[in-house]
Protein backbone atom coordinates (compact mmCIF):
# COMPACT_ATOMS: atom_id res chain seq x y z
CA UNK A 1 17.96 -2.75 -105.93
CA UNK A 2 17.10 -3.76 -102.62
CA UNK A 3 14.19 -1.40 -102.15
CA UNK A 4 11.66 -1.29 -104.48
CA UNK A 5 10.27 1.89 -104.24
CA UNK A 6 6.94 2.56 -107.09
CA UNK A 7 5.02 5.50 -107.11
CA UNK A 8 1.15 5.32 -108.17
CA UNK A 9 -1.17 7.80 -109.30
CA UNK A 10 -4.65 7.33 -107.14
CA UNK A 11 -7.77 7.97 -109.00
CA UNK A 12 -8.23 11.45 -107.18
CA UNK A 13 -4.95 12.42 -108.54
CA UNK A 14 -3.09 11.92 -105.26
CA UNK A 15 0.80 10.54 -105.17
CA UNK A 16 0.93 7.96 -102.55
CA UNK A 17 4.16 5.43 -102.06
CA UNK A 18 4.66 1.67 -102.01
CA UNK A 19 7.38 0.36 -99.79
CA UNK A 20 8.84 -3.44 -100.01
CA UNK A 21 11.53 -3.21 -97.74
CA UNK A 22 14.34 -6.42 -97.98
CA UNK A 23 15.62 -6.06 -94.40
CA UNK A 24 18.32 -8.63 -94.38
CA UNK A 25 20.71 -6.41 -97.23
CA UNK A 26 21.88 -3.19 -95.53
CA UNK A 27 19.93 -0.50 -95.50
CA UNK A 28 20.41 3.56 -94.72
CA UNK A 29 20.28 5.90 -91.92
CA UNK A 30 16.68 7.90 -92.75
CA UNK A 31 16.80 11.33 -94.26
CA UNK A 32 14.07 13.14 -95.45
CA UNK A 33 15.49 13.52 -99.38
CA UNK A 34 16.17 9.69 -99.00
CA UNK A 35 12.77 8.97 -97.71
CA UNK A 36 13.86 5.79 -95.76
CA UNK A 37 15.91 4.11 -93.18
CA UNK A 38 16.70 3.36 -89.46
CA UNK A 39 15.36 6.01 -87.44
CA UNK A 40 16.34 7.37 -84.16
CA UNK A 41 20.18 6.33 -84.32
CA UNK A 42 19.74 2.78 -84.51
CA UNK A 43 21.05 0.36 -86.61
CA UNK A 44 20.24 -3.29 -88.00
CA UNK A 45 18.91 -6.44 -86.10
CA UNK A 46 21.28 -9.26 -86.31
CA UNK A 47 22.29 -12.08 -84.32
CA UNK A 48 24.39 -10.41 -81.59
CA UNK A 49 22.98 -6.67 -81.78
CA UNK A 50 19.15 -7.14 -80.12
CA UNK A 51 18.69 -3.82 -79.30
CA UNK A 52 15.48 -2.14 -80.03
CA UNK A 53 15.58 -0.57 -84.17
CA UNK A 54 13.01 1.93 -85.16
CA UNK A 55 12.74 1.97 -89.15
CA UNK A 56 11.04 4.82 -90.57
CA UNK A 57 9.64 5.57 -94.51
CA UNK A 58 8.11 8.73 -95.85
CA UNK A 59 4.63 8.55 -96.75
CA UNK A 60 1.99 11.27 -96.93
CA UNK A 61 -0.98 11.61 -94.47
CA UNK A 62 -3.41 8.74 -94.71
CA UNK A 63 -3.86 5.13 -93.97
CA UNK A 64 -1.64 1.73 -94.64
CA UNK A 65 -1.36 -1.30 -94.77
CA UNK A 66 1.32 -2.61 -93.41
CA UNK A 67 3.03 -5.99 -93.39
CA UNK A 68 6.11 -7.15 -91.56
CA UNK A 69 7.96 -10.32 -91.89
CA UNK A 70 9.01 -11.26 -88.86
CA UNK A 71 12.08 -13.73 -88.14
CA UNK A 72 15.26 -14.60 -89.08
CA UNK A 73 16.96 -17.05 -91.29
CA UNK A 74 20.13 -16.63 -88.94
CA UNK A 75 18.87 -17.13 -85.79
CA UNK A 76 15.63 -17.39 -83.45
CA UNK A 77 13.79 -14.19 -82.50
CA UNK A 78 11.52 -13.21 -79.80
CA UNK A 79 9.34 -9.78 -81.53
CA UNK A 80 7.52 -6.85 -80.47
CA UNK A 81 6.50 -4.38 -82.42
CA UNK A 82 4.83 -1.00 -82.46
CA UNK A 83 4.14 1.38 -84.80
CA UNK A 84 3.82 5.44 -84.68
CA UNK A 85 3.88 6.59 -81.01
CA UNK A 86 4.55 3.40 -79.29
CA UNK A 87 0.98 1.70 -80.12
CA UNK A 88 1.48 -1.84 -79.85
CA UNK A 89 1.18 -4.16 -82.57
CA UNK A 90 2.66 -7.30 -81.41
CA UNK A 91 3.49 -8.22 -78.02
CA UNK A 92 5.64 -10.63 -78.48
CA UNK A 93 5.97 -13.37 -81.11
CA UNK A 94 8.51 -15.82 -81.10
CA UNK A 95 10.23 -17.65 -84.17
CA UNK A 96 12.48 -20.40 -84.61
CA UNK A 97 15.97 -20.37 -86.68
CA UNK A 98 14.11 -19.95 -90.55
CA UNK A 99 10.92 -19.62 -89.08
CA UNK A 100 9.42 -16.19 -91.04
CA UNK A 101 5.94 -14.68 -90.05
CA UNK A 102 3.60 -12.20 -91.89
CA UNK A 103 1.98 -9.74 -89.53
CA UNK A 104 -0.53 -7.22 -91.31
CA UNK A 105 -2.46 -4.57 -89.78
CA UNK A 106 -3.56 -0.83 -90.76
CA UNK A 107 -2.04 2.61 -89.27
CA UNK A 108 -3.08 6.11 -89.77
CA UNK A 109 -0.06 8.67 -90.19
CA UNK A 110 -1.05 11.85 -89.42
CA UNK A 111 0.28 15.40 -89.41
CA UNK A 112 -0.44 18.39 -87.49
CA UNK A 113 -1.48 20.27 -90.85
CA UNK A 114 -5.29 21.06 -91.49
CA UNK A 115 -4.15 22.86 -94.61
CA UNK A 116 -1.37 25.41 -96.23
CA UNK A 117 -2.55 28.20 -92.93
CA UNK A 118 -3.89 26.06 -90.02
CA UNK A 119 -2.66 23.64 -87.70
CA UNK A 120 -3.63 21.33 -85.11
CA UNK A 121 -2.84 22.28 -81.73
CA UNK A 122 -0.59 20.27 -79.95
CA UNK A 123 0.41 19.58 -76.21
CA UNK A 124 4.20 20.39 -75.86
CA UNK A 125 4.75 16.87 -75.10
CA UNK A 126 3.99 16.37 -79.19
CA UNK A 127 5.86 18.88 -80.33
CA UNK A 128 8.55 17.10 -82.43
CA UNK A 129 6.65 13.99 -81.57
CA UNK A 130 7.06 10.76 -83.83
CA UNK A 131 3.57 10.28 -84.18
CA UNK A 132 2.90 13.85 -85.51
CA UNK A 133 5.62 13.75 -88.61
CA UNK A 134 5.95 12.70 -92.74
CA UNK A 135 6.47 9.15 -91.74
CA UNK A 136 5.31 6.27 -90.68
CA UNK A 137 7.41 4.67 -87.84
CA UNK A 138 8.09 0.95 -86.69
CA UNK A 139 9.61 -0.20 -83.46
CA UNK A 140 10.98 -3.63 -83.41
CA UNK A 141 12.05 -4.30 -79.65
CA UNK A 142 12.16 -7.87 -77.99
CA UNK A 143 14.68 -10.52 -76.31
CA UNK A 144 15.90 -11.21 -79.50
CA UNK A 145 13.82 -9.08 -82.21
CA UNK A 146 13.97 -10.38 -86.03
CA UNK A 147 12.76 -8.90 -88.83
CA UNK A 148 13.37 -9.82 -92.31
CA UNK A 149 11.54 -7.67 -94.62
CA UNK A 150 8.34 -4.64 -94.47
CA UNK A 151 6.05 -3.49 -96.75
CA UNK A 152 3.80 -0.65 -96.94
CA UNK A 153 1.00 0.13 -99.53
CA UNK A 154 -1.95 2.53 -99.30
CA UNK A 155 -5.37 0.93 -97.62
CA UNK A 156 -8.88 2.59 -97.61
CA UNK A 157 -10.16 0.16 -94.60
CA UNK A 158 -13.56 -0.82 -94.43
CA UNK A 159 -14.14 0.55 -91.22
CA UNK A 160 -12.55 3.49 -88.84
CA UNK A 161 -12.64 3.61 -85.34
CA UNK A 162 -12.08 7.57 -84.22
CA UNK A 163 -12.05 7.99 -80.50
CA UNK A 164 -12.63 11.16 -79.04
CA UNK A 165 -12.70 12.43 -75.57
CA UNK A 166 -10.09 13.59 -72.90
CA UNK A 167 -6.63 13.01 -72.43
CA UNK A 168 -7.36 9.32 -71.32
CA UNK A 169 -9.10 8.46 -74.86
CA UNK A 170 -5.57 10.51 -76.67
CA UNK A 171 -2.51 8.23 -78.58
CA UNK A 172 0.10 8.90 -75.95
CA UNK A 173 3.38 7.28 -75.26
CA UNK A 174 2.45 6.31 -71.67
CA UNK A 175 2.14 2.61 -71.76
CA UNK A 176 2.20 -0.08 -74.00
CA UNK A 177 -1.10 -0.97 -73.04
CA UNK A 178 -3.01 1.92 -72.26
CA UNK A 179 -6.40 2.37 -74.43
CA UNK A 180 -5.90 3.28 -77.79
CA UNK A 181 -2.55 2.60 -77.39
CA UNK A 182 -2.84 -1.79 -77.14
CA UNK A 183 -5.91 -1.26 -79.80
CA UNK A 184 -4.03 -2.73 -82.92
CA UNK A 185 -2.31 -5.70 -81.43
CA UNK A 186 -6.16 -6.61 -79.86
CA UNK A 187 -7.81 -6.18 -83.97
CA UNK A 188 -4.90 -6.29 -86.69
CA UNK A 189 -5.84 -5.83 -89.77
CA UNK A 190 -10.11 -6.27 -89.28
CA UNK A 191 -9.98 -3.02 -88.72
C-alpha cells in the first residue's frame, strides 16, 4: 500500500488522520470519499513535467505538522512550496540528483463552520476558497520542483500566533510575501 493511512483516537475522543504520503508510486486525482490526491487538475512531478502540482488530503479543522521530503532520486530540483492559500513555506530550495530534504513546519486548516447553525462570514473572494475547505493543501511550484514523499500528523504547538486587524493583517492570496502570508517560511516549525 503506498499510502499509509491510520486513524487515532485523541484523548478527547476526537478522530484525527495521519498521512505518510510515498510520492514517487502513482498516486490519485483527490475526491472527497477518497480523501487524497492531486488537487486542482494537476498531475505528478517528474523529470520532464515541472509544472506547478497542488496535492491535497482530508483532515478535520485543527493544526499539523507537516513534513515534506523534498528532491528527487531522478533528477535535480529547484522547490517552492506553499501551503493553504498560497502562504509560503519555502522559497526556493535546491537539490542535487539523490539529494532528499526534510522540511517541517505547522499549518492551521480551518473551516468557515463555528458549529452545526453558524458560520463565519466570508468576503466573496473566499467563497469556494482553498484555504476555507476539509483539507489541507500543498503547492509545489519551482524551476524544476521535486518532491518525494509528505507526511501529515496532528500537532498541539507550543505557541500560536493569531493576528487580527484589517484586511492588511488577513491570509490572502495577494503575494507570496505579503504579511502573514511569508510568516511560515520566516519561523518553520518554532512556531
Amino acid at each position: 500500500m503506498n499510502l499509509l493511512f491510520i486513524i487515532t483516537a485523541l484523548l478527547s475522543g476526537v478522530l484525527t488522520s495521519h498521512y505518510n504520503i510515498d510520492m514517487t508510486r502513482p498516486q490519485p486525482s483527490y475526491t472527497d470519499s477518497l480523501g487524497y490526491g492531486y488537487a486542482r487538475g494537476t498531475e505528478a512531478l517528474t523529470k520532464k513535467n515541472h509544472a506547478p502540482m497542488f496535492f491535497s488530503v482530508k483532515v478535520p479543522e485543527g493544526d499539523y505538522k507537516v513534513t515534506v521530503t523534498l528532491g528527487s532520486k531522478d533528477y535535480a530540483g529547484i522547490t517552492a512550496l506553499r501551503c493553504e492559500t498560497r502562504r509560503l513555506v519555502v522559497d526556493r530550495l535546491e537539490t542535487r540528483k539523490g539529494e532528499l530534504r526534510d522540511v517541517t513546519f505547522n499549518v492551521n486548516v480551518h473551516t468557515p463552520y463555528i458549529d452545526g447553525k453558524k458560520t463565519v462570514s466570508l468576503h466573496k473572494r473566499e467563497i469556494g476558497e482553498w484555504g476555507w475547505d476539509n483539507r489541507l493543501t500543498l503547492e509545489f511550484n519551482g524551476e524544476a520542483p521535486a518532491v518525494s514523499r509528505i507526511r501529515v500528523e496532528p500537532n498541539n504547538p507550543a505557541c500560536k500566533i493569531w493576528l487580527c486587524g484589517n484586511r492588511m493583517a488577513s491570509l490572502t492570496p495577494a503575494g507570496d510575501r505579503c504579511f502573514p502570508s511569508g510568516l511560515p517560511s520566516r519561523y518553520q516549525s518554532r512556531i
